[in-house]
Protein backbone atom coordinates (compact mmCIF):
# COMPACT_ATOMS: atom_id res chain seq x y z
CA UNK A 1 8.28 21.37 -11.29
CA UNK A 2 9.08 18.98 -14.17
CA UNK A 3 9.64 15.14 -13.53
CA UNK A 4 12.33 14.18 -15.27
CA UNK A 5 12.65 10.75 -16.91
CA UNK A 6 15.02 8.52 -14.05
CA UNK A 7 16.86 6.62 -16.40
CA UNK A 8 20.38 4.56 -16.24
CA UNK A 9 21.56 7.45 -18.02
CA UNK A 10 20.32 10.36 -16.29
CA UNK A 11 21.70 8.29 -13.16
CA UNK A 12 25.15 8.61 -14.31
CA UNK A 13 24.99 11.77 -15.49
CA UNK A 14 24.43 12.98 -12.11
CA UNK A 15 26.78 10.68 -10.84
CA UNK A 16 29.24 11.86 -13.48
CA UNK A 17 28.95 15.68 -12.42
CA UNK A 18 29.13 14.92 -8.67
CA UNK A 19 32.50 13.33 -8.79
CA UNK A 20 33.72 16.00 -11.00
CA UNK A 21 35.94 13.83 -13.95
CA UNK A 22 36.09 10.50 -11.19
CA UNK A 23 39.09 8.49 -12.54
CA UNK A 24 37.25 5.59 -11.55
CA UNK A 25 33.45 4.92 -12.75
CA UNK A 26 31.80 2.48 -10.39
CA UNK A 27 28.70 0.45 -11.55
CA UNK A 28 25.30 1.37 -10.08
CA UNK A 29 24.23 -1.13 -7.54
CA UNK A 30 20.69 -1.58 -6.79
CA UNK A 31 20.75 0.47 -3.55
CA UNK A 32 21.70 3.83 -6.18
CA UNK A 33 19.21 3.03 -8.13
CA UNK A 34 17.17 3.07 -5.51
CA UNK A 35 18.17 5.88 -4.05
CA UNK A 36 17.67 8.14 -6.91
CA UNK A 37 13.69 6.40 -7.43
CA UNK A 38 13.06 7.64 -3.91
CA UNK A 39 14.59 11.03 -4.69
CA UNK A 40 12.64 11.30 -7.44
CA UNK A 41 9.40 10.16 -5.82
CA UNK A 42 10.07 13.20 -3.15
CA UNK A 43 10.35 15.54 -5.97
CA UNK A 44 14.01 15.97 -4.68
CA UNK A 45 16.08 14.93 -8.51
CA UNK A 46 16.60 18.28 -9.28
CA UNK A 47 18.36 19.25 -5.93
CA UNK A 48 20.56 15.97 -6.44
CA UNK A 49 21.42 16.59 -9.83
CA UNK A 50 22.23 20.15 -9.58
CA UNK A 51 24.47 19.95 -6.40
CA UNK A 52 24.62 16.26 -5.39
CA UNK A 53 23.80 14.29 -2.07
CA UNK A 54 25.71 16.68 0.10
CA UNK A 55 23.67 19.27 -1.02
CA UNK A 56 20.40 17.64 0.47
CA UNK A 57 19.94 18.66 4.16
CA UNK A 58 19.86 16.18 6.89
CA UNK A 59 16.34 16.10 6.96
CA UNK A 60 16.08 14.77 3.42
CA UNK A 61 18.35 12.79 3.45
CA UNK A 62 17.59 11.11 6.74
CA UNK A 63 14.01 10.68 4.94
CA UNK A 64 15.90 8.99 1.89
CA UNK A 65 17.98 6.86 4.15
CA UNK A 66 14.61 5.87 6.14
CA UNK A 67 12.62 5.28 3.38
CA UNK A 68 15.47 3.34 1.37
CA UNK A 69 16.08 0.78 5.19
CA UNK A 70 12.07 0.26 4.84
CA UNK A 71 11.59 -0.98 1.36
CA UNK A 72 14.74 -3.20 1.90
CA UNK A 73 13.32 -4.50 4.52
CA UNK A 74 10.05 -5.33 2.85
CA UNK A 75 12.09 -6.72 0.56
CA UNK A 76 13.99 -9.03 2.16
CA UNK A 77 10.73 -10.47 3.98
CA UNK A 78 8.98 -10.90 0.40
CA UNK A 79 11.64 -12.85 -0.86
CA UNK A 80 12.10 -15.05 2.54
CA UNK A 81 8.09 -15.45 2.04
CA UNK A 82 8.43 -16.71 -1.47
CA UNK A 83 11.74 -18.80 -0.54
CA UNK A 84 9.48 -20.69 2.20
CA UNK A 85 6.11 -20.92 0.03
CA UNK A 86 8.29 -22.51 -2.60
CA UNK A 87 10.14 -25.33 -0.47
CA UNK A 88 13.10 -23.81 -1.64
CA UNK A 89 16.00 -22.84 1.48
């Protein structure tokens, strides 16, 4: 399978085609972005891009979802960490 490049504008594109002409474009948040890194890190882009997130089974996506809660998580606790190492509240 070929990796393709996950770029702000591959992002959209896929966006674009799964809300068929949207009259509305929203802005990417992080969580998206996100979203589409860990779909790409499963090797599961192409199945997103070709037939969106509905097309993903529950499995998948529940593995998305799961791994998208954890790194938030981490997250969160690395930036508490650094708020608390700096003095900073």
């Amino acid at each position: 399978m070929d990796k393709k490049e996950l770029t702000k504008e591959f992002i959209y594109k896929c966006e674009k085609n799964r809300k068929n002409n949207s009259k509305k474009d929203k802005p990417l948040t992080d969580n998206d972005i996100m979203k589409y890194e860990i779909a790409s890190e499963l090797g599961l882009i192409d199945k997103v891009s070709e037939k969106g997130w509905a097309g993903l089974t529950a499995k998948e996506a529940g593995r998305i979802g799961g791994i998208l809660t954890a790194r938030k998580k981490k997250m969160k606790k690395e930036n508490k960490g650094n708020e608390t190492e700096d003095g900073s509240v």
